[in-house]
Protein backbone atom coordinates (compact mmCIF):
# COMPACT_ATOMS: atom_id res chain seq x y z
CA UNK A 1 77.38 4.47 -13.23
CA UNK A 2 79.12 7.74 -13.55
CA UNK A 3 78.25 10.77 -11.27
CA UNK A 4 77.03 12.63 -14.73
CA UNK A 5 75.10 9.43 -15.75
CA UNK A 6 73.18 9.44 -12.71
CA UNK A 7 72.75 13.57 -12.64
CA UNK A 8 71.39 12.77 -16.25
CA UNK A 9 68.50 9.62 -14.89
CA UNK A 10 67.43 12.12 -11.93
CA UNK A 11 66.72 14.99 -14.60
CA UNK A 12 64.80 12.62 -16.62
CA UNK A 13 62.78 11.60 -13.56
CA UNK A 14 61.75 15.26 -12.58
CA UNK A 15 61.14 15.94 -16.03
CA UNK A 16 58.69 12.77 -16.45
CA UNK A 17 56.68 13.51 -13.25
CA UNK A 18 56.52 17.68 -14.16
CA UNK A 19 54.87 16.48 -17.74
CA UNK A 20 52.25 14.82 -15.42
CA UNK A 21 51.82 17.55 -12.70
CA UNK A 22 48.85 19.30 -13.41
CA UNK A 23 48.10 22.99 -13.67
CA UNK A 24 45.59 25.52 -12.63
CA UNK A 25 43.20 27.55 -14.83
CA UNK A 26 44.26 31.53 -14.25
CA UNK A 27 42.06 32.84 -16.81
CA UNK A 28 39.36 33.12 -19.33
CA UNK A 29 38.89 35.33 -22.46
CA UNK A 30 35.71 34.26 -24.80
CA UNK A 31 36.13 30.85 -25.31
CA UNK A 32 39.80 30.33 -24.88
CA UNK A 33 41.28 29.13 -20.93
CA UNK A 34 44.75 29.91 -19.92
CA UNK A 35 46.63 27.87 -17.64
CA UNK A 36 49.78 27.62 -15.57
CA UNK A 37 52.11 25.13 -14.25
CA UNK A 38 51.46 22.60 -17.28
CA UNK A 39 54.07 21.00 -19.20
CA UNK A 40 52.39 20.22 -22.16
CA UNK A 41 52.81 21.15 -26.16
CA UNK A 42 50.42 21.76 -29.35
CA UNK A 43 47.71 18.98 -29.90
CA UNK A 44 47.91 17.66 -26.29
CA UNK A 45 44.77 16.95 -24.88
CA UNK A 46 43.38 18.28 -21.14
CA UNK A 47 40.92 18.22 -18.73
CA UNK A 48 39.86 21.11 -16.95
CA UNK A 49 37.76 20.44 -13.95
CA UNK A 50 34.54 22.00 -13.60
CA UNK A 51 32.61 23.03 -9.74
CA UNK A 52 30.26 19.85 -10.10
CA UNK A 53 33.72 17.43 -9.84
CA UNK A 54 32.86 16.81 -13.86
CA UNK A 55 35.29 17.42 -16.12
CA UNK A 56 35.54 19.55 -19.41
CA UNK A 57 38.17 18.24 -22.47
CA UNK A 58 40.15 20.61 -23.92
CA UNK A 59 43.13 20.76 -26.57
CA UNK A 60 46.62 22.88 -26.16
CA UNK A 61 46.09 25.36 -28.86
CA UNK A 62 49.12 27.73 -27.99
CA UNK A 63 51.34 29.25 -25.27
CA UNK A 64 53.26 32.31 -24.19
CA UNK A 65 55.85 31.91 -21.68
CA UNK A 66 54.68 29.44 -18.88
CA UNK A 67 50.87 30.41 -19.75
CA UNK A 68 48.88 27.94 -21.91
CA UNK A 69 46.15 27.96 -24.10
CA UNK A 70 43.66 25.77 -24.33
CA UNK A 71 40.29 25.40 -26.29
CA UNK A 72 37.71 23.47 -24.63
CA UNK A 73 35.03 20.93 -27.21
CA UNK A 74 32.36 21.03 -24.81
CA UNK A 75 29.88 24.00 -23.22
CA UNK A 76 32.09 26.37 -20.62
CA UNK A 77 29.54 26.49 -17.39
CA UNK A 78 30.26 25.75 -14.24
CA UNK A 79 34.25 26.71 -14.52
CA UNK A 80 35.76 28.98 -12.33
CA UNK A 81 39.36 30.30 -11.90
CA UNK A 82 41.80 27.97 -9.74
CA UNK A 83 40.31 24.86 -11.72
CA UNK A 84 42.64 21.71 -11.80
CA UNK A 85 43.79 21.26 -15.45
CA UNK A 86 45.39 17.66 -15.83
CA UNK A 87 47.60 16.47 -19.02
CA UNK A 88 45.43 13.08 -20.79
CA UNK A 89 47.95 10.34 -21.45
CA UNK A 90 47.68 8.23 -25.18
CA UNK A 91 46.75 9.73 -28.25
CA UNK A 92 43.91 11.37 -30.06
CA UNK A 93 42.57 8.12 -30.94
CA UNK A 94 39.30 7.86 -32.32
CA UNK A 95 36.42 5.19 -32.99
CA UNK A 96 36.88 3.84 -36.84
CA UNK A 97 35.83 0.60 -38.56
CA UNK A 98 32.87 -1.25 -39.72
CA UNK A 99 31.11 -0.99 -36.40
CA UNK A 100 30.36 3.12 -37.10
CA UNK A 101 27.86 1.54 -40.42
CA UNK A 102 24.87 2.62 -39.89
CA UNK A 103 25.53 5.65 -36.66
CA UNK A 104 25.48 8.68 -36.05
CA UNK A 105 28.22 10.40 -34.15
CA UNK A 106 29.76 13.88 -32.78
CA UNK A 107 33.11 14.88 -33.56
CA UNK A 108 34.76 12.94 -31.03
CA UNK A 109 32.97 9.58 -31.95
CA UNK A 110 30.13 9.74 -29.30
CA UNK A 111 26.95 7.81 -30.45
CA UNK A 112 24.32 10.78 -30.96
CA UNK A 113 21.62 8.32 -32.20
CA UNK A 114 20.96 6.31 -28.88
CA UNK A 115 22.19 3.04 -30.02
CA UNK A 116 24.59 2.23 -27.51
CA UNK A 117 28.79 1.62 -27.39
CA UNK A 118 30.61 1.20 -30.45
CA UNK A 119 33.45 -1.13 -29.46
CA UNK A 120 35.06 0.01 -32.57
CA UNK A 121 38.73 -0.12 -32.84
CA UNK A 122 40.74 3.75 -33.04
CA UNK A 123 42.27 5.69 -35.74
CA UNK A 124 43.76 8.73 -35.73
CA UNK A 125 42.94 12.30 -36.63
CA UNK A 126 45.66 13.70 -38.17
CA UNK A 127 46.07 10.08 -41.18
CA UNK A 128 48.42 9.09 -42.94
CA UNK A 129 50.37 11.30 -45.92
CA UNK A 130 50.21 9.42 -48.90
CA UNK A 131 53.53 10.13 -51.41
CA UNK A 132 51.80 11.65 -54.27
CA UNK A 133 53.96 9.35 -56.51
CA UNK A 134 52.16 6.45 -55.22
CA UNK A 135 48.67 7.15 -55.53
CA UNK A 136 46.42 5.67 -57.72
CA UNK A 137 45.65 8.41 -60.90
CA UNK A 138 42.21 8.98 -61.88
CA UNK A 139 40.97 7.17 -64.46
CA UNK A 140 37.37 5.27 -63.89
CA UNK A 141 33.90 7.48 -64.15
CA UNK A 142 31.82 7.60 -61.39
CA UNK A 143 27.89 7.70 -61.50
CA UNK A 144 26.67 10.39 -59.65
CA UNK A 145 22.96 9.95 -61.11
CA UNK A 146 22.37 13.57 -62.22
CA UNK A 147 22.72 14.19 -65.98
CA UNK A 148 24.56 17.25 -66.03
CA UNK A 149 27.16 16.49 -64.08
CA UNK A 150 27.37 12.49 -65.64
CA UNK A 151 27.85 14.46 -68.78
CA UNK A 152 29.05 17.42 -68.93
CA UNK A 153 30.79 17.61 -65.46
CA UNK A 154 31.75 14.06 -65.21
CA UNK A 155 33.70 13.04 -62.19
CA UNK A 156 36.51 10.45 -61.67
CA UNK A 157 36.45 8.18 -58.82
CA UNK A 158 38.87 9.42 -56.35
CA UNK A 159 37.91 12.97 -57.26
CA UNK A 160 37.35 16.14 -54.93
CA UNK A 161 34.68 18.46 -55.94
CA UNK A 162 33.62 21.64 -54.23
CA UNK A 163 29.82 22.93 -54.36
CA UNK A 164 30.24 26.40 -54.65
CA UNK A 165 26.86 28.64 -53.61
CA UNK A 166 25.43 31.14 -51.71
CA UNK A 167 22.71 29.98 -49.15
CA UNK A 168 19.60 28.88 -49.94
CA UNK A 169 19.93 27.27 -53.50
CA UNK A 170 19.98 23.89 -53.13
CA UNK A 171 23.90 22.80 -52.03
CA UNK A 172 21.91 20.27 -49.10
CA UNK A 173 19.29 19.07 -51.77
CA UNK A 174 21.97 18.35 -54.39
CA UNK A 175 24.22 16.20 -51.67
CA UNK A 176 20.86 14.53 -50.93
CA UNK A 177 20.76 13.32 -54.45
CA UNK A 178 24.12 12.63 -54.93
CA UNK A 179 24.10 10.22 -50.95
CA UNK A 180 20.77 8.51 -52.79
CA UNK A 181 22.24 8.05 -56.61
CA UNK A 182 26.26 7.82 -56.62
CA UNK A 183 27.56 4.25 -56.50
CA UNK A 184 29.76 3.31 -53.81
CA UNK A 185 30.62 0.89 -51.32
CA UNK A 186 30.25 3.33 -48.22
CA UNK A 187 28.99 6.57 -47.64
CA UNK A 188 30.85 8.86 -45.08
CA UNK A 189 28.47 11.99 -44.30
CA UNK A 190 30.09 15.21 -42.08
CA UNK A 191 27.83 17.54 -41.53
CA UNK A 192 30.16 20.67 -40.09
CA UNK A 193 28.86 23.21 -38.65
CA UNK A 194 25.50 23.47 -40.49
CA UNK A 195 21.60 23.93 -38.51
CA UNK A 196 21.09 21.21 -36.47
CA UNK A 197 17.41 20.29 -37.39
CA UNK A 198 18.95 19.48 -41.30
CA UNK A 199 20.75 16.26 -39.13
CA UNK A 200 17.67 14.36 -38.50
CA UNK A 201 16.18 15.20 -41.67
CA UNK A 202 19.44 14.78 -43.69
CA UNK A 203 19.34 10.71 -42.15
CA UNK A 204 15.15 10.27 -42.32
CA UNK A 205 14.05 12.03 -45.42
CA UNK A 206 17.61 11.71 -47.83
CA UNK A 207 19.32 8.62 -46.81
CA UNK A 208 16.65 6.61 -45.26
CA UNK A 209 16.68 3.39 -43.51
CA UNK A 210 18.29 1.05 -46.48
CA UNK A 211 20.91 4.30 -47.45
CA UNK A 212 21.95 3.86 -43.28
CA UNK A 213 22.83 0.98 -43.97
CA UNK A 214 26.15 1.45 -46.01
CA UNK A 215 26.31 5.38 -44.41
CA UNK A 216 28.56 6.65 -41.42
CA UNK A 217 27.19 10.72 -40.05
CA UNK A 218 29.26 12.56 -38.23
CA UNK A 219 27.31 15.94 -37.02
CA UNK A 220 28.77 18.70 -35.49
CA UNK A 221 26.06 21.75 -35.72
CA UNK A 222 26.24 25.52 -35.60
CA UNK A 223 26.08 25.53 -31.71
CA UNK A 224 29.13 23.11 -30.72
CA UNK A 225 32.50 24.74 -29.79
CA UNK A 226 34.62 25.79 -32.59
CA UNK A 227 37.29 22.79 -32.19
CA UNK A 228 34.64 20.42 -31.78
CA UNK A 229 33.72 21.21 -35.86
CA UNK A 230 37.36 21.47 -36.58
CA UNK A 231 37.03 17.60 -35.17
CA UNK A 232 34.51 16.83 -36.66
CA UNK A 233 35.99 17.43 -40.56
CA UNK A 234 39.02 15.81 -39.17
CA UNK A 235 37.22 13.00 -37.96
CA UNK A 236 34.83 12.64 -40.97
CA UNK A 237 37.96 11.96 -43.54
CA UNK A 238 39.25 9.90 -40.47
CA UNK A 239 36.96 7.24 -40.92
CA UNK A 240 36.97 7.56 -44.91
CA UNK A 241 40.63 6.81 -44.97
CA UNK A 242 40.02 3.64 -42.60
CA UNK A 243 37.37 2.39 -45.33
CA UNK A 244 39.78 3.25 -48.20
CA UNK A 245 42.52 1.36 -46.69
CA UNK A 246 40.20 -1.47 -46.33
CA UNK A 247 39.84 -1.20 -50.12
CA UNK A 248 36.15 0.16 -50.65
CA UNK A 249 35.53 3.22 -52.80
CA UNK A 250 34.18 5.78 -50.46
CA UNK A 251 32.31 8.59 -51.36
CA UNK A 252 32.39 11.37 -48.51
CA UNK A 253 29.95 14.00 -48.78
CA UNK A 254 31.17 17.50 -46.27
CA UNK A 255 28.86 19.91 -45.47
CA UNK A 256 30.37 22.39 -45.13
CA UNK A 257 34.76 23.45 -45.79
CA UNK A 258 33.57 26.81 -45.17
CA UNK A 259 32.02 26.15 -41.45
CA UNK A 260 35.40 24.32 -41.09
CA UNK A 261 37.40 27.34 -41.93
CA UNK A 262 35.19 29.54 -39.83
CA UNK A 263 35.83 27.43 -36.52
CA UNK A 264 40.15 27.16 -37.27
CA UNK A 265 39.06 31.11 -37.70
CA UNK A 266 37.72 31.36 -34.03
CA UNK A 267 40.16 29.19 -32.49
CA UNK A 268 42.99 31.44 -34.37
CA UNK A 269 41.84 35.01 -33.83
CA UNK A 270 41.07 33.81 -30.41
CA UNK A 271 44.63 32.91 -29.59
CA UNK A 272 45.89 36.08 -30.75
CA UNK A 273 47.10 35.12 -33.90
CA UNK A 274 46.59 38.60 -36.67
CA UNK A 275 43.85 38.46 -39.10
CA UNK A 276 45.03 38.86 -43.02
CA UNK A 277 42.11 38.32 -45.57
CA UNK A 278 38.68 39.25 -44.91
CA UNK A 279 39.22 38.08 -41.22
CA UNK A 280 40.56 35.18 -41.84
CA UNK A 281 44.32 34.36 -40.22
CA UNK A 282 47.12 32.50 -42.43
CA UNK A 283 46.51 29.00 -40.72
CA UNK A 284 43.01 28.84 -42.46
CA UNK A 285 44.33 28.83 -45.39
CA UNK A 286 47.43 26.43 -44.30
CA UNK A 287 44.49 23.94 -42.79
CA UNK A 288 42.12 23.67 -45.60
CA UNK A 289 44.68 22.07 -47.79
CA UNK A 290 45.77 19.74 -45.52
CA UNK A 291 41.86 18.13 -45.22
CA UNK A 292 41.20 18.00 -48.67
CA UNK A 293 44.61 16.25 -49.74
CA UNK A 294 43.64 13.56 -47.43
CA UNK A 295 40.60 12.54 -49.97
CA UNK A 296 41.24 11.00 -53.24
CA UNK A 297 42.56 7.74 -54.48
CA UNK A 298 45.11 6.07 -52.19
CA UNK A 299 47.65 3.79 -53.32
CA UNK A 300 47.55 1.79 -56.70
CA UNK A 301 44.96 -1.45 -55.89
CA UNK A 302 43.72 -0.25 -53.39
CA UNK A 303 40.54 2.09 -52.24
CA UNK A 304 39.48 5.69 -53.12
CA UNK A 305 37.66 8.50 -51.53
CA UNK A 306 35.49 10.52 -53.84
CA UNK A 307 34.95 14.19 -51.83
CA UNK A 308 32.31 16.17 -52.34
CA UNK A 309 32.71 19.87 -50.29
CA UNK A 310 30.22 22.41 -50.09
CA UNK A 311 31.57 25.94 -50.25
CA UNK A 312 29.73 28.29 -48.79
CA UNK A 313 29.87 31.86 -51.10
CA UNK A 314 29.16 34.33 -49.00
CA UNK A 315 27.37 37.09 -50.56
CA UNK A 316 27.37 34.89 -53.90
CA UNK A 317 30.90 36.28 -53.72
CA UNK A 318 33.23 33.62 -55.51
CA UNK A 319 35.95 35.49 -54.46
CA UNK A 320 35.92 35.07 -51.43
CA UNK A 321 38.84 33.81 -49.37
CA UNK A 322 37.55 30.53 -48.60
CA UNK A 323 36.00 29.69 -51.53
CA UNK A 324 39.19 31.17 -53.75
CA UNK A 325 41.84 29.10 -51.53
CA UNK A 326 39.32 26.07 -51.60
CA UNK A 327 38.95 26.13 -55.98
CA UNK A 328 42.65 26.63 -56.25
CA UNK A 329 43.45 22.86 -54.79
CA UNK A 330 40.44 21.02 -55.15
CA UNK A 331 39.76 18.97 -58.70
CA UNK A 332 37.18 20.62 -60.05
CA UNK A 333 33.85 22.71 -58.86
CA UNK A 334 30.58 22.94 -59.69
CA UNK A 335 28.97 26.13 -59.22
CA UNK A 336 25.29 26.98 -58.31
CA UNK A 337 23.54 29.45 -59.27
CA UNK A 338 20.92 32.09 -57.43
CA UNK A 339 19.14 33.47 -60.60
CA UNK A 340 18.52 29.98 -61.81
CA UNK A 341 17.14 28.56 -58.39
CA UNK A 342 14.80 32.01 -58.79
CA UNK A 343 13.75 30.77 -62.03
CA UNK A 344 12.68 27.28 -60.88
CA UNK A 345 15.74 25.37 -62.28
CA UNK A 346 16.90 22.66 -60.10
CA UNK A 347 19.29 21.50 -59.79
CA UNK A 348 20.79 25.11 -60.05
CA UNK A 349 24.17 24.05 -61.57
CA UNK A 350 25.70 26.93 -63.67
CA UNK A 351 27.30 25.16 -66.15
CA UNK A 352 29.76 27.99 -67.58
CA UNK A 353 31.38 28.58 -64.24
CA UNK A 354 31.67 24.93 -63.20
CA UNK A 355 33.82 22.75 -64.17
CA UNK A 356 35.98 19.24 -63.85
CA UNK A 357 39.50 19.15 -64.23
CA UNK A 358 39.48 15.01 -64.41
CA UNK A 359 37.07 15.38 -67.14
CA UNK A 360 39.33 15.47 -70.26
CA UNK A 361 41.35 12.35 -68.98
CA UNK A 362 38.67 10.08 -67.96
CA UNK A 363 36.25 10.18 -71.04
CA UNK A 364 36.72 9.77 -74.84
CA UNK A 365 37.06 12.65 -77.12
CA UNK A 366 33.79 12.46 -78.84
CA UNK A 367 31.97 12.78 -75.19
CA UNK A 368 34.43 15.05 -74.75
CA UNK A 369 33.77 17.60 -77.61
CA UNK A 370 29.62 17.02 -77.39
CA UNK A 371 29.55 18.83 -73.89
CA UNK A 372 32.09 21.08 -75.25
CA UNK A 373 29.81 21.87 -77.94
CA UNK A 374 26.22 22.14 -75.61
CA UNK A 375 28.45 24.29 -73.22
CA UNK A 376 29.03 26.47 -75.82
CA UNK A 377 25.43 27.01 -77.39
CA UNK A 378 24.36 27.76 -73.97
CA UNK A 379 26.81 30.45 -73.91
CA UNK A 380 25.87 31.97 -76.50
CA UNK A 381 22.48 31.88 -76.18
CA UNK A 382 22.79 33.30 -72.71
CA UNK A 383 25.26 36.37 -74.40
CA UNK A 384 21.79 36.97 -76.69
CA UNK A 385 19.10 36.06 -74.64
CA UNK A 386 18.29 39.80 -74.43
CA UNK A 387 18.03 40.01 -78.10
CA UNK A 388 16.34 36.99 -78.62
CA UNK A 389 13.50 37.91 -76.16
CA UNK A 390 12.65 41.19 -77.50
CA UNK A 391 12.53 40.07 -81.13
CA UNK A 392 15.55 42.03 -82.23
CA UNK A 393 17.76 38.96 -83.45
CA UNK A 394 17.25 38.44 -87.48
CA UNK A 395 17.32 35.02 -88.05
CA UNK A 396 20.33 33.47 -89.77
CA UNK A 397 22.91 36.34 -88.89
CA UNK A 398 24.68 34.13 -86.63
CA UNK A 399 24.43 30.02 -87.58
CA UNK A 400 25.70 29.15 -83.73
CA UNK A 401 22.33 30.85 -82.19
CA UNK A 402 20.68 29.58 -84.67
CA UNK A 403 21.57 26.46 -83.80
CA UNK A 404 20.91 27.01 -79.68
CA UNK A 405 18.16 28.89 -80.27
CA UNK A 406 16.82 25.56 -81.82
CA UNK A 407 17.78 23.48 -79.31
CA UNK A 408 17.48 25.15 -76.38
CA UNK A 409 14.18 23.88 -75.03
CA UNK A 410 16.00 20.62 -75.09
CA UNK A 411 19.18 21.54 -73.37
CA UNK A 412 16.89 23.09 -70.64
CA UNK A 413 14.76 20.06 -69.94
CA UNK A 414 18.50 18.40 -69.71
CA UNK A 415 19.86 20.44 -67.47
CA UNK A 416 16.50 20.01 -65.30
CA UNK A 417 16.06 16.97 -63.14
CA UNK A 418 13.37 16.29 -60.53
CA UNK A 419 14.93 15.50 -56.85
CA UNK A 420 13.64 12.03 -57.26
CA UNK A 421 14.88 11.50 -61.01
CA UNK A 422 17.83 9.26 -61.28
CA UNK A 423 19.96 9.81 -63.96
CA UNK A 424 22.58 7.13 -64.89
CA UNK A 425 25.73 7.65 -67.06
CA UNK A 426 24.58 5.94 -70.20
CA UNK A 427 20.86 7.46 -70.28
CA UNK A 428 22.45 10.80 -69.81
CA UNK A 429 24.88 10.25 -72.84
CA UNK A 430 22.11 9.06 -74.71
CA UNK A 431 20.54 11.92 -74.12
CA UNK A 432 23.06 14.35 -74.62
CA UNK A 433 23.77 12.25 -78.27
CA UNK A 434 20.05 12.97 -79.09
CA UNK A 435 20.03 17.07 -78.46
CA UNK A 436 23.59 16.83 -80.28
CA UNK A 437 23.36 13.93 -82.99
CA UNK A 438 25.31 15.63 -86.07
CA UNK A 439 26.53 18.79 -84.50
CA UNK A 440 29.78 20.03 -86.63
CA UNK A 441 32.79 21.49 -83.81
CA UNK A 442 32.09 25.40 -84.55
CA UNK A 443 35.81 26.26 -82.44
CA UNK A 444 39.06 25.46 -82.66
CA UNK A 445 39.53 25.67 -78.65
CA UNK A 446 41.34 22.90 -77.52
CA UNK A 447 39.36 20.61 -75.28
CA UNK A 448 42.12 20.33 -72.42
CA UNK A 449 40.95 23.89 -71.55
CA UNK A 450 38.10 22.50 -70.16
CA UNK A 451 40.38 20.94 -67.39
CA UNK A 452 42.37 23.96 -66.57
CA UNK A 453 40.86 27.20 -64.52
């Protein structure tokens, strides 16, 4: 061997044993530790060692110079400066497979629900791209078991939804019906970031003992560290994707995109990186994308993952950032609305500002152009509900509210369904058939406008 060759082997040693030399923590600032003397880069995995001889994980979140950043998953107490930070060796593997039926886990696949090990096999975080040429297009209907969304709504297995809403009308009791109703082969449930008393009652009082069954919850509440929920979302279409390539049809309820957002937020602003809408840095908006195109079909014969994402509307604001970025890529949303959840409509769906953009290619044109036509009368009927109520509408001026004026009581016992109701695809057709049996097309709009917005 040549005097260079061997130069060359004795750099390669030093560099191997300085990638396991460990560092020491030099400072704190909120929630974020900086280190020195680590060798590490972006996505590796720590631990930082706390006064007790425990240990806290952490992730490598960024670095200036020779000082690193890391973002610990756990509770900060009992760390002090001059802690030993040591490199983890292997991946970011974590617990998938059949063995997580029926538990609940944190964001790091830790049993939560007392049940002991899972001696599950690991998956990754980050999954697999799929080449959008290969995937499997949309084309089956899937029964979600409410009637306004089975019909006028409808949604394509392999689909991603968002639930757009302010707080407090009725995003976690429309999941609840939709965990109970939809048919699937597995159920993967994240709750992100949401109040930690909803995660027992989410599993006793929605799914129950015989939905646990065929159900997987990952639960990360309000309280946990910021990358712990980023985890957690990551996680959550972790284990979907193991089920899909398995060949099930998943449907994976995730509650919420906008608690996601709000932790890559902390974790962002907290490494210095500069705000630009509302607060919210550029990698929000580079991150939400990358989660949701996970979801959907996968590749032709095999399984699907049917994503449901609550969008949290802060201020009822549907402009908002997250909630603009998040409508702009997913396949379709269905809005809810505060002024009917004040009225006593449940569930609160707003069925002007919702809409499904699979809708046009997965059901036939006379389906099609019946909830065309009920969307429409309850337009207008909303444009002159004013009028209406105070008597100053002279019948037969306008045949259209004449029309929804008549039916109207019947569209709004349509649109209404108890939380216990279940509403399957054909009843709600039938249905729909029965408010609209002879009802001539009054517009000319074409009826692959419904898909676009």
């Amino acid at each position: 061997m040549s005097l260079s060759d061997q130069l060359k082997v004795i750099d390669l040693d030093k560099l191997s044993l300085k990638k396991k030399a460990s560092g020491r923590l030099i400072r704190m600032v909120g929630l974020t530790l900086e280190a020195e003397g680590l060798v590490v880069k972006i996505g590796d995995r720590c631990m930082v060692e706390r006064e007790d001889d425990s240990n806290i994980e952490a992730e490598v979140v960024g670095f200036d110079g020779s000082r690193v950043f890391l973002m610990p998953i756990e509770q900060v107490d009992g760390l002090q400066a001059g802690a030993k930070v040591s490199p983890l060796s292997g991946s970011d593997g974590v617990p998938v497979g059949f063995q997580l039926l029926g538990r609940v886990v944190d964001g790091i696949g830790r049993p939560l629900d007392g049940k002991g090990p899972l001696n599950a096999e690991q998956g990754s975080l980050q999954g697999e791209q799929i080449n959008p040429l290969h995937r499997d297009p949309i084309r089956t209907t899937l029964d979600v078991g409410l009637r306004s969304i089975n019909t006028l709504l409808t949604v394509g297995r392999g689909q991603r939804i968002g639930l757009f809403a302010g707080s407090g009308v009725g995003k976690s009791m429309l999941l609840g019906m939709m965990t109970r109703f939809t048919e699937a082969d597995i159920t993967v449930v994240g709750l992100i970031g949401e109040r930690g008393r909803e995660v027992k009652e989410f599993i006793d009082e929605i799914l129950g003992e015989e939905g646990m069954k065929r159900s997987v919850v990952i639960a990360s509440p309000a309280d946990d560290a910021p990358l712990m929920r980023l985890r957690a979302a990551m996680y959550c279409t972790a284990v979907a994707e193991y089920y899909r390539k398995q060949g099930k049809n998943v449907l994976m309820l995730m509650d919420s995109l906008t608690r996601y957002a709000q932790a890559q937020r902390e974790i962002a602003l907290a490494v210095g990186e500069p705000p630009a809408t509302k607060g919210y840095p550029p990698s929000v908006f580079t991150k939400i994308p990358k989660l949701v195109e996970r979801a959907g079909n996968g590749e032709a014969g095999g399984g699907s993952i049917t994503a449901f994402y609550t969008v949290l509307s802060e201020g009822d604001d549907l402009q908002d950032p997250v909630a603009d970025a998040s409508r702009a890529i997913l396949d379709g949303h269905i809005v809810l609305s505060r002024k009917l959840a004040d009225e006593g409509h449940y569930p609160a769906i707003d069925i002007e500002a919702s809409i499904s953009r699979a809708m046009p290619q997965i059901v036939p044109p006379e389906w099609l152009r019946k909830a065309q036509m009920l969307r429409q009368l309850y337009a207008h009927y909303q444009e002159n509900k004013d009028l209406v109520s105070v008597g100053a509408y002279q019948t037969g001026s306008d045949p259209t509210l004449d029309l929804a004026i008549n039916r109207m009581p019947l569209i709004q016992k349509f649109l209404q369904q108890d939380l216990n109701e279940c509403a399957k695809i054909a009843e709600s057709l039938e249905q729909l058939n029965s408010i609209l049996p002879d009802v001539p097309q009054t517009t000319n709009a074409n009826p692959q406008a419904m898909a676009n917005g």
